[in-house]
Protein backbone atom coordinates (compact mmCIF):
# COMPACT_ATOMS: atom_id res chain seq x y z
CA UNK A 1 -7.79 10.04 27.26
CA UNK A 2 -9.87 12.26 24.77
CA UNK A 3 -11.16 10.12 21.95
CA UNK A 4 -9.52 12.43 19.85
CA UNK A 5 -6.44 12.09 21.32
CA UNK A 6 -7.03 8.15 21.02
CA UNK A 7 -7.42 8.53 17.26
CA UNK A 8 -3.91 10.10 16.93
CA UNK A 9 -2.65 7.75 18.58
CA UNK A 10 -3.55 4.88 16.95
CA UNK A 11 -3.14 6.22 13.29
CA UNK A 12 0.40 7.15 14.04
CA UNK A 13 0.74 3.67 15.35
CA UNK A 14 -0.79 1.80 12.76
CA UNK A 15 0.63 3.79 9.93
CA UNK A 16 3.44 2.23 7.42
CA UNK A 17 4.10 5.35 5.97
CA UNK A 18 4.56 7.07 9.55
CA UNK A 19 6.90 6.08 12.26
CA UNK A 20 6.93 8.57 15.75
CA UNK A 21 8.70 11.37 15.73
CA UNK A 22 10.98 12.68 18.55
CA UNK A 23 8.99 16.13 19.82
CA UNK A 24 12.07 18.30 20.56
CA UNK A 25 12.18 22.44 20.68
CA UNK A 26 13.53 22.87 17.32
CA UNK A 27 10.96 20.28 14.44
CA UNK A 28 12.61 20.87 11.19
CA UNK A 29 9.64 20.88 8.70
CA UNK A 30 6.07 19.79 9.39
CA UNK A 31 7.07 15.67 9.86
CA UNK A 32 5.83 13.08 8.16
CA UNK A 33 2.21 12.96 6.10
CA UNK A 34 -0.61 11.38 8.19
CA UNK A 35 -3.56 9.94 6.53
CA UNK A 36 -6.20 7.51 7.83
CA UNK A 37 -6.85 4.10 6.60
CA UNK A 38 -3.02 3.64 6.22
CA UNK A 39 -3.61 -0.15 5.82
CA UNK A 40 -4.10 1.32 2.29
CA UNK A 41 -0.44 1.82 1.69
CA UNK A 42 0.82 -1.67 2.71
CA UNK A 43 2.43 -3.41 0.52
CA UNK A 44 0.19 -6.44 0.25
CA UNK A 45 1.93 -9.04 -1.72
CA UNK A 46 5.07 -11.03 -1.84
CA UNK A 47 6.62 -10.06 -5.36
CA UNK A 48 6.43 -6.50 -5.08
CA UNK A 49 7.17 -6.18 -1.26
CA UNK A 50 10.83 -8.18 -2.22
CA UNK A 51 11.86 -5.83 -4.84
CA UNK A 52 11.51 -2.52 -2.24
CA UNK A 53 7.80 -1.88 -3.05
CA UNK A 54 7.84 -1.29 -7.07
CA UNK A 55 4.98 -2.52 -9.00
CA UNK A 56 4.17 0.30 -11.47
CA UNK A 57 5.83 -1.18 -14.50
CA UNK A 58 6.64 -5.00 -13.54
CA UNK A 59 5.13 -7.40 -15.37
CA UNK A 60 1.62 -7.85 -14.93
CA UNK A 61 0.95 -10.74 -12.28
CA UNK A 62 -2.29 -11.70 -10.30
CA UNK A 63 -1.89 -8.82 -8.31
CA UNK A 64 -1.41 -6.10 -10.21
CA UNK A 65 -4.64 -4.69 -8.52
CA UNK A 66 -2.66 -2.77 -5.81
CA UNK A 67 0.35 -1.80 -8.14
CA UNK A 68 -1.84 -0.73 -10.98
CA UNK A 69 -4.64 -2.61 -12.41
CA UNK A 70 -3.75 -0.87 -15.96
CA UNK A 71 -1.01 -4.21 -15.93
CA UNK A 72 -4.03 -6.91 -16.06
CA UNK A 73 -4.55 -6.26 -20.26
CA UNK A 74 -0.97 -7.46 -20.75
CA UNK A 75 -1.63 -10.63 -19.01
CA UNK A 76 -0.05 -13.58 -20.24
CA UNK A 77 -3.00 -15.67 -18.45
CA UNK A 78 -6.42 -14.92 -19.12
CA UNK A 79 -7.76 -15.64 -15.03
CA UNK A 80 -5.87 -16.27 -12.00
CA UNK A 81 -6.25 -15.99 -8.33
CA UNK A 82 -3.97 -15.34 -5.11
CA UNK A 83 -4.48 -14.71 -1.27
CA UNK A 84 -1.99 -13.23 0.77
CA UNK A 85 -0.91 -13.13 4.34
CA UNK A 86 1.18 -10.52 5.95
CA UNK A 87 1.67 -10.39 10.23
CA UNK A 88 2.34 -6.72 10.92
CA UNK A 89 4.39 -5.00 13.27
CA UNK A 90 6.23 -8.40 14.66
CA UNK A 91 9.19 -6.64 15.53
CA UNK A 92 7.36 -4.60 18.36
CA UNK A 93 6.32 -7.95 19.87
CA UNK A 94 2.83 -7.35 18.50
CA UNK A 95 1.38 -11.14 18.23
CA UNK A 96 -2.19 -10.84 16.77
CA UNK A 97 -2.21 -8.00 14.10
CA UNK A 98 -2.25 -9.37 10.43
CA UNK A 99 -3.02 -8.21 6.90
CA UNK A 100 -4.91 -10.50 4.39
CA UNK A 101 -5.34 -10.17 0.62
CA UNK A 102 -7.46 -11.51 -2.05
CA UNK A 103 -7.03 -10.53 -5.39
CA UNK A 104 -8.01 -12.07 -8.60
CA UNK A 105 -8.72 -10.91 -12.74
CA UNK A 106 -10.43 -12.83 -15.38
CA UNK A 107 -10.08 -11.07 -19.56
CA UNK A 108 -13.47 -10.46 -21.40
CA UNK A 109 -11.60 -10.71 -24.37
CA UNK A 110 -8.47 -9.70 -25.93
CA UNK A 111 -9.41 -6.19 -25.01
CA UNK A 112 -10.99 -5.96 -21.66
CA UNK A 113 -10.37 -7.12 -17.91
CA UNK A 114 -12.40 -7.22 -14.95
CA UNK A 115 -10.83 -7.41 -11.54
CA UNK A 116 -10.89 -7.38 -7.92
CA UNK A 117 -9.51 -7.63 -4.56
CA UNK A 118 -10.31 -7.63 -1.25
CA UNK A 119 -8.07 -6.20 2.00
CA UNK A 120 -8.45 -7.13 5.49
CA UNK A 121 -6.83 -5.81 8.30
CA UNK A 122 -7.32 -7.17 12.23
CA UNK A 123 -5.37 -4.96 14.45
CA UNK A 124 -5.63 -8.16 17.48
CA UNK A 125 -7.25 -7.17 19.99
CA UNK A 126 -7.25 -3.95 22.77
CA UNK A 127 -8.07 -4.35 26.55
CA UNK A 128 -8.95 -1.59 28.11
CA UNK A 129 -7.88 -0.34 31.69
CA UNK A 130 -9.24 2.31 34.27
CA UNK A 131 -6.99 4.92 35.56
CA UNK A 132 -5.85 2.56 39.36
CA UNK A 133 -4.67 0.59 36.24
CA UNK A 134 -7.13 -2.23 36.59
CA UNK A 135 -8.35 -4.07 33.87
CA UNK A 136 -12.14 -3.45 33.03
CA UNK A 137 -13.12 -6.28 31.59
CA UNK A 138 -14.10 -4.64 28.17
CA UNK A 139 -11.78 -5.41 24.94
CA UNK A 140 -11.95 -4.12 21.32
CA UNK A 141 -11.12 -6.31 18.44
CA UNK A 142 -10.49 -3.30 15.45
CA UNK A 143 -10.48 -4.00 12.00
CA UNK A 144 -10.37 -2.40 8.71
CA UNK A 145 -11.21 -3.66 5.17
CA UNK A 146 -11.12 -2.57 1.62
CA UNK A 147 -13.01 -4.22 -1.57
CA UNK A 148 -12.60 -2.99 -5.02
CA UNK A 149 -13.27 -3.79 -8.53
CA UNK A 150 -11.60 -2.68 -11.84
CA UNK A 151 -11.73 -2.51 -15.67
CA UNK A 152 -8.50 -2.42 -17.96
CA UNK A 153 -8.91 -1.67 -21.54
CA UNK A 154 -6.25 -2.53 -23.94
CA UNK A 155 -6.15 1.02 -26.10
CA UNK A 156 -3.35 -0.16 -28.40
CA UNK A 157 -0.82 -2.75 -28.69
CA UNK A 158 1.21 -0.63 -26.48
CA UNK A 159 -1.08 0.88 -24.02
CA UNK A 160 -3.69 0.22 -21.60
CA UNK A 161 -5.74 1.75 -18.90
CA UNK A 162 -7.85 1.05 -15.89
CA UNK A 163 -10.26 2.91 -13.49
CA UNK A 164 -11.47 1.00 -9.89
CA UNK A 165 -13.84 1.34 -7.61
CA UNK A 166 -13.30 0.83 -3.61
CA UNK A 167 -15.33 0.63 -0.34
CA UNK A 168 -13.33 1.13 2.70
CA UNK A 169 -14.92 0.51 6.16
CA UNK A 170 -12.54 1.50 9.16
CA UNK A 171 -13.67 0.11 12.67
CA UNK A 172 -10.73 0.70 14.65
CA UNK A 173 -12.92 2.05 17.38
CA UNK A 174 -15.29 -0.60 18.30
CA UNK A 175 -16.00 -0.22 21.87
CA UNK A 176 -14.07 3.20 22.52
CA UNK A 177 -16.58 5.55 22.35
CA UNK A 178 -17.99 5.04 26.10
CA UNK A 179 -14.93 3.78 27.45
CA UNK A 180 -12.54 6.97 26.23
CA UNK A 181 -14.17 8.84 28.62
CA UNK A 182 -16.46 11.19 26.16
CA UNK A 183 -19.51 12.36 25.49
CA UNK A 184 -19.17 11.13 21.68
CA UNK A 185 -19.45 8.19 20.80
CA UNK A 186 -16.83 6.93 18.25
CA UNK A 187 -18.29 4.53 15.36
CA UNK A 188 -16.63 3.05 12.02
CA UNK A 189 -15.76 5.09 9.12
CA UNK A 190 -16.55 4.87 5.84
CA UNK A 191 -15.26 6.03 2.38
CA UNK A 192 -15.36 5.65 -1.12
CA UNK A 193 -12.44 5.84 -3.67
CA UNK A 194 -11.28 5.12 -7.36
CA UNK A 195 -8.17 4.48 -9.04
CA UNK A 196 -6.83 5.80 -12.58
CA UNK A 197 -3.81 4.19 -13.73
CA UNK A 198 -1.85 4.05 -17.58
CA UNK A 199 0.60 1.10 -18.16
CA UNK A 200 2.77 1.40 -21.72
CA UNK A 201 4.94 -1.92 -22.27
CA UNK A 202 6.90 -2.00 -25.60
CA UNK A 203 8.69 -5.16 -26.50
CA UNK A 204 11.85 -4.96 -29.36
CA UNK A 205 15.42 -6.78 -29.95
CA UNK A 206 19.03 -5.84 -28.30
CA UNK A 207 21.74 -6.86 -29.31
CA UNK A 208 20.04 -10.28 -30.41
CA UNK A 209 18.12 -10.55 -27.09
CA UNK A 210 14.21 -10.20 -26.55
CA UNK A 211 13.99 -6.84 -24.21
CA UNK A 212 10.80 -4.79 -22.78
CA UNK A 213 10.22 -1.57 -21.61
CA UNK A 214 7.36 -0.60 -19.84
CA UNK A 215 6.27 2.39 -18.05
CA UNK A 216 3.23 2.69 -15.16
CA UNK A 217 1.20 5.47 -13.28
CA UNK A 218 -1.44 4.78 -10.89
CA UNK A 219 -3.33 7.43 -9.28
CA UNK A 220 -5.26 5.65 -6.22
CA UNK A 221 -7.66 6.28 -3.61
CA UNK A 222 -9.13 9.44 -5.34
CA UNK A 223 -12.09 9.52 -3.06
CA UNK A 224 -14.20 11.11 0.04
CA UNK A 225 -12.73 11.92 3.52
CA UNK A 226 -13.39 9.62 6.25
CA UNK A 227 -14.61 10.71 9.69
CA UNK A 228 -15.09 8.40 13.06
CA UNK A 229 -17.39 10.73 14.86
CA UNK A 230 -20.39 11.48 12.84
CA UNK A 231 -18.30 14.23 10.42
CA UNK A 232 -17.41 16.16 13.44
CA UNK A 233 -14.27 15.90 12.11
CA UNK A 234 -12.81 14.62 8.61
CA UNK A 235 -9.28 13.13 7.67
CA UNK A 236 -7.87 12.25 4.61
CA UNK A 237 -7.69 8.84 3.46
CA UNK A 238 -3.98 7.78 1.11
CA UNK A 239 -4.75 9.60 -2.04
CA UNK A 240 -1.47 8.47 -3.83
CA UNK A 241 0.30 8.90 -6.68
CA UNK A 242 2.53 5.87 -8.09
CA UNK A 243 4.88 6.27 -11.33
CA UNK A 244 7.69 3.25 -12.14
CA UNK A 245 9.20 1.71 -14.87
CA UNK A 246 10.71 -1.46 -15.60
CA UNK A 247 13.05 -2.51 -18.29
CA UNK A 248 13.50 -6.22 -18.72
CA UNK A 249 15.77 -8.34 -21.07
CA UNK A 250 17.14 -11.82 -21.79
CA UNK A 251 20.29 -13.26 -20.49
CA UNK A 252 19.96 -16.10 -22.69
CA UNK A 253 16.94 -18.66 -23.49
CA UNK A 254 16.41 -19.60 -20.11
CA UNK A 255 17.51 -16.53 -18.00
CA UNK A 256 15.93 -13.12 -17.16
CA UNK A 257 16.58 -9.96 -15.84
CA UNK A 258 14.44 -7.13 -14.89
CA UNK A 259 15.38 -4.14 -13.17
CA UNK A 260 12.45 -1.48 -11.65
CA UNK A 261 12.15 1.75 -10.18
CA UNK A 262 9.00 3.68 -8.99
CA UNK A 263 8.21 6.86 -7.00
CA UNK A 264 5.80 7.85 -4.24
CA UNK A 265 3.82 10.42 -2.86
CA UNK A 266 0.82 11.06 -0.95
CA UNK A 267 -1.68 13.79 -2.54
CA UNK A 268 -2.83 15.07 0.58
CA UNK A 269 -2.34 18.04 2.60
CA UNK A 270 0.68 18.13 4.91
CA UNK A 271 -0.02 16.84 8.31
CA UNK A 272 -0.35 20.51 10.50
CA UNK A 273 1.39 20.65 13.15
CA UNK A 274 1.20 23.77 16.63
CA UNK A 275 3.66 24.12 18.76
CA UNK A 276 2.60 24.64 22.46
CA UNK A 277 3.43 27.25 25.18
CA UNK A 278 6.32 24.23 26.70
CA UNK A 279 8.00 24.30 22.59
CA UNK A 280 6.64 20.71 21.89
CA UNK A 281 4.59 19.97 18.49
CA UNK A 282 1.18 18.65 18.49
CA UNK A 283 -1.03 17.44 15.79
CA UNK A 284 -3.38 20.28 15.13
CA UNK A 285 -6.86 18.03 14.00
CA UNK A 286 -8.91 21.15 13.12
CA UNK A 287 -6.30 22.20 10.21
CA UNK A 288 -7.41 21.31 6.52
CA UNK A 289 -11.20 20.56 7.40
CA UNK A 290 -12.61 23.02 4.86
CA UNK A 291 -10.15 21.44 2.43
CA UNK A 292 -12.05 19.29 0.52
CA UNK A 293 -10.32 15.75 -1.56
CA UNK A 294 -9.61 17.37 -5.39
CA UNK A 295 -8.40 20.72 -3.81
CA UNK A 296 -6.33 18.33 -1.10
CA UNK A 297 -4.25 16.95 -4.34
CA UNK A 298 -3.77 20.35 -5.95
CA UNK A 299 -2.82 21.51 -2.04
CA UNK A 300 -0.56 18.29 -1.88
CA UNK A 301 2.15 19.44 -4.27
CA UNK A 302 2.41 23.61 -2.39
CA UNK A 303 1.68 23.50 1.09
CA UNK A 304 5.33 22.37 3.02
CA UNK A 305 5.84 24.84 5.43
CA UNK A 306 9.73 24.06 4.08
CA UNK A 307 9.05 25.07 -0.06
CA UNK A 308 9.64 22.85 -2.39
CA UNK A 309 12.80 21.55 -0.92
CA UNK A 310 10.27 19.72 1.80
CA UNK A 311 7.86 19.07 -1.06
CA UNK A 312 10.65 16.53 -2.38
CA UNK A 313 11.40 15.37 0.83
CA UNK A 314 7.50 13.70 0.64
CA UNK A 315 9.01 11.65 -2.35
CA UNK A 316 10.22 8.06 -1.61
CA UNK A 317 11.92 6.18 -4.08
CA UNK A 318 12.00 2.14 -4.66
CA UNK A 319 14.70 0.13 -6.56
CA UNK A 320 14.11 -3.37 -7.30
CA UNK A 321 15.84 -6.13 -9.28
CA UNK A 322 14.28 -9.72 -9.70
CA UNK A 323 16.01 -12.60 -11.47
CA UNK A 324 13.94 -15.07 -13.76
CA UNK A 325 14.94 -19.02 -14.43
CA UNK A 326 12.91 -20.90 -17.29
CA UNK A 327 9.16 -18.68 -16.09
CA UNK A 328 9.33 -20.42 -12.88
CA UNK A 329 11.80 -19.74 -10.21
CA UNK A 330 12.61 -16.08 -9.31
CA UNK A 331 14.68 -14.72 -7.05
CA UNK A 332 14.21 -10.93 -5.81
CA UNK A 333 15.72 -7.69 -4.27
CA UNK A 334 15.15 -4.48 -3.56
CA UNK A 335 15.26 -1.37 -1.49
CA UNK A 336 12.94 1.60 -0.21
CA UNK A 337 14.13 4.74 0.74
CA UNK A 338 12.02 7.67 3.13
CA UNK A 339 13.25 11.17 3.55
CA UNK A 340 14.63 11.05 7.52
CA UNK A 341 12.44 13.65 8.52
CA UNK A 342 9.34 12.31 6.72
CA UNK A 343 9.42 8.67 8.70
CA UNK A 344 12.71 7.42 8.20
CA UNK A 345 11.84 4.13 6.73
CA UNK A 346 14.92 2.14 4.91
CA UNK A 347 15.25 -0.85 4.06
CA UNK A 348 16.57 -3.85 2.06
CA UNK A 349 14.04 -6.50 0.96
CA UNK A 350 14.35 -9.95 -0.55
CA UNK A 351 12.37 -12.90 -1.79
CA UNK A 352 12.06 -15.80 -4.40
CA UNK A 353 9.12 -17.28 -6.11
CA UNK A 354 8.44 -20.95 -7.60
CA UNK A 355 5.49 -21.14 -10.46
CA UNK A 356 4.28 -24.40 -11.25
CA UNK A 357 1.96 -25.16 -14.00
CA UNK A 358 -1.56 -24.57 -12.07
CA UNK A 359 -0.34 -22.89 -8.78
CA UNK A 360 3.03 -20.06 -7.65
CA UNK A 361 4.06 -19.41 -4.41
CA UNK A 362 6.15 -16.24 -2.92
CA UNK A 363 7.27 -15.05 -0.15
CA UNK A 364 9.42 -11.72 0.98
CA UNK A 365 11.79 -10.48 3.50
CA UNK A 366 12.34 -6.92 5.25
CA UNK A 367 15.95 -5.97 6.80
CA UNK A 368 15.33 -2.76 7.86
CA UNK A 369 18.48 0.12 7.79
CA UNK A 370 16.88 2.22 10.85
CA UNK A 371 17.68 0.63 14.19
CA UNK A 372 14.29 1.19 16.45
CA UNK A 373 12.19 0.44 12.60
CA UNK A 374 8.89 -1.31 14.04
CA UNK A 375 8.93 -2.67 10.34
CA UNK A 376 12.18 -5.59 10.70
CA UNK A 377 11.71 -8.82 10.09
CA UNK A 378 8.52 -8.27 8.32
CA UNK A 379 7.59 -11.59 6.33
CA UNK A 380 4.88 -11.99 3.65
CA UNK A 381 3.47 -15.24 1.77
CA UNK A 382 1.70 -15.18 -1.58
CA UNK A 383 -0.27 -18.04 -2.77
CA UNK A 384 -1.60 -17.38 -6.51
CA UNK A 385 -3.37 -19.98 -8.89
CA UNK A 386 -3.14 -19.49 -12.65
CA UNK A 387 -6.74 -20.58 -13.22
CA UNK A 388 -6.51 -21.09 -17.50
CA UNK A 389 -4.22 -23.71 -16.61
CA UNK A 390 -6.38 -25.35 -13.85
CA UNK A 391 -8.74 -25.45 -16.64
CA UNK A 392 -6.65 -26.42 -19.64
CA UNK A 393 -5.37 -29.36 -17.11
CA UNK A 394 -9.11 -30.68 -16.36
CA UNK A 395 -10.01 -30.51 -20.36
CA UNK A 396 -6.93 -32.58 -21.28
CA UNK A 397 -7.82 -35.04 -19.03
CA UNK A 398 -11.35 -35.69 -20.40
């Protein structure tokens, strides 16, 4: 196996945004978009993963970083902290691959808000085997990570925004390069990125009852393409582009209701696609090379081979509803929808939360709608600590 070929293979694999496609004589569009680093695009927490991946405009909580970062100046804590688990792909019997998160915030001041996070991916572990289909005693353990840090700046009492920074280090090829059968030896990739994001939230009275509307867009991984082979060849890493809003309102003194809906779509060329002398489509990895990442965004919203009919189609949408008792016990819903010929994910999602005074914990659900989705049964736990009432806690007790 080529190492190129190897690459394909395990980007389709890994992808969430990307399931297989059937190669049959008559492809109706140019299939789904194909970036690297899709460990980007997972949803990494428990609160937004329950309400079918929305996060734009919800409330700002301790991981807002992923969702948009703009959130963290609306705060109702000044500092908090959360780590995440996620095991990935369990409904293809996969065992030992698992997403981790760590994000956390702390305000400067009324105005300002520094934050962070930090995303690991371990993809378990690969054993290689010669072509009599013996083992050869040499395994790969891939991996990926992500850390970033942001500012938010409150710019009224309606408005805020927020620019990150992120390193991403892909080593999903640790041990292929010799073993793929090629002169080239594969190494790690590496890219930088930043995120722009807005967040208005706007508070007022209906119909006696304290309501909130609030409106997010979060342009993220705006950064360099990422190559495995010494910039041979480049691919695109999840340049996306996030826009939600959530409208929230009181059922009475102790009950809540919000209700959220956001939008997708990757700003990066359409995956390019040949089709071969036997009528079968293959992955052409020389296309969009000279394309650089700014002209890849402006490319992103023109280049379907289908108009702008398949330009839509890139478009996923998110619903989500989550129910709030006395600040402390939520229960959540949603559901994410993918164009059929774009990857074909659907799916229902649920989860609750319980917030104590110092500490919250959450956890989410997946019932996928597609039969053969490698993305059922998909669980995620959230652990966050609110860390101004740690501290308030330890002061009242001196």
């Amino acid at each position: 196996m080529s190492n190129r070929i190897l690459i394909v293979f395990l980007l389709f694999l890994l992808s969430p945004a990307t399931q297989l496609f059937a190669q049959d004589d008559s492809p109706k569009g140019a299939g789904p978009v194909s970036p690297s680093v899709p460990f980007l695009g997972i949803a990494p927490d428990s609160r937004g993963a329950s309400m079918g991946d929305v996060g734009a405009a919800t409330n700002a909580d301790i991981n807002s970083q992923y969702w948009n970062p703009a959130k963290y100046a609306f705060a109702k804590s000044s500092s908090g902290i959360a780590l995440s688990y996620t095991p990935w792909l369990r409904n293809l019997g996969i065992t030992d691959m698992n997403l981790a998160y760590l994000a956390g915030y702390h305000q400067l001041d009324e105005l300002q808000t520094l934050s962070g996070s930090l995303r690991y991916f371990d993809m378990g572990s690969i054993t290689f085997y010669n072509d009599m289909g013996y083992a050869t005693g040499e395994v790969s353990n891939p991996n990926e990570f992500s850390v970033d840090m942001g500012y938010a700046l409150k710019l009224s009492d309606n408005w805020s925004g927020s620019v990150a920074l992120r390193y991403i280090m892909s080593d999903i090829f640790s041990g292929v390069g010799t073993t793929a059968g090629s002169s080239t030896d594969l190494s790690a990739g590496h890219a930088f990125a930043s995120d722009v994001s807005f967040f208005y939230n706007k508070s007022f009275i209906q119909s006696r009852k304290e309501s909130n509307f609030a409106v997010g867009v979060n342009i993220s991984n705006i950064g360099s393409k990422i190559s495995y082979d010494g910039g041979a060849l480049k691919d695109f890493i999840p340049t996306n582009l996030r826009i939600g809003t959530t409208y929230t309102t009181e059922i009475d003194k102790y009950n809540k209701m919000s209700f959220s809906f956001d939008v997708n779509k990757l700003l990066i060329p359409t995956t390019a696609y040949y089709i071969d002398e036997f009528g079968n489509r293959r992955f052409d990895p020389n296309a969009n090379q000279n394309v650089g990442p700014i002209m890849g965004i402006f490319k992103s919203f023109a280049d379907a081979p289908g108009g702008f009919s398949e330009e839509l189609q890139e478009i996923t949408y998110s619903f989500g509803a989550e129910y709030l008792y006395a600040e402390q016990f939520a229960i959540r819903t949603g559901f994410f929808s993918e164009h059929k010929d774009k990857g074909d994910r659907k799916y229902l999602s649920f989860g609750a939360g319980l917030k104590m005074n110092v500490f919250s914990i959450d956890f989410s659900y997946i019932a996928t709608l597609t039969k053969t989705s490698p993305l059922g049964n998909t669980l995620r736990f959230t652990l966050g600590f609110d860390l101004q009432s740690f501290s308030n806690q330890g002061r009242n007790r001196r």
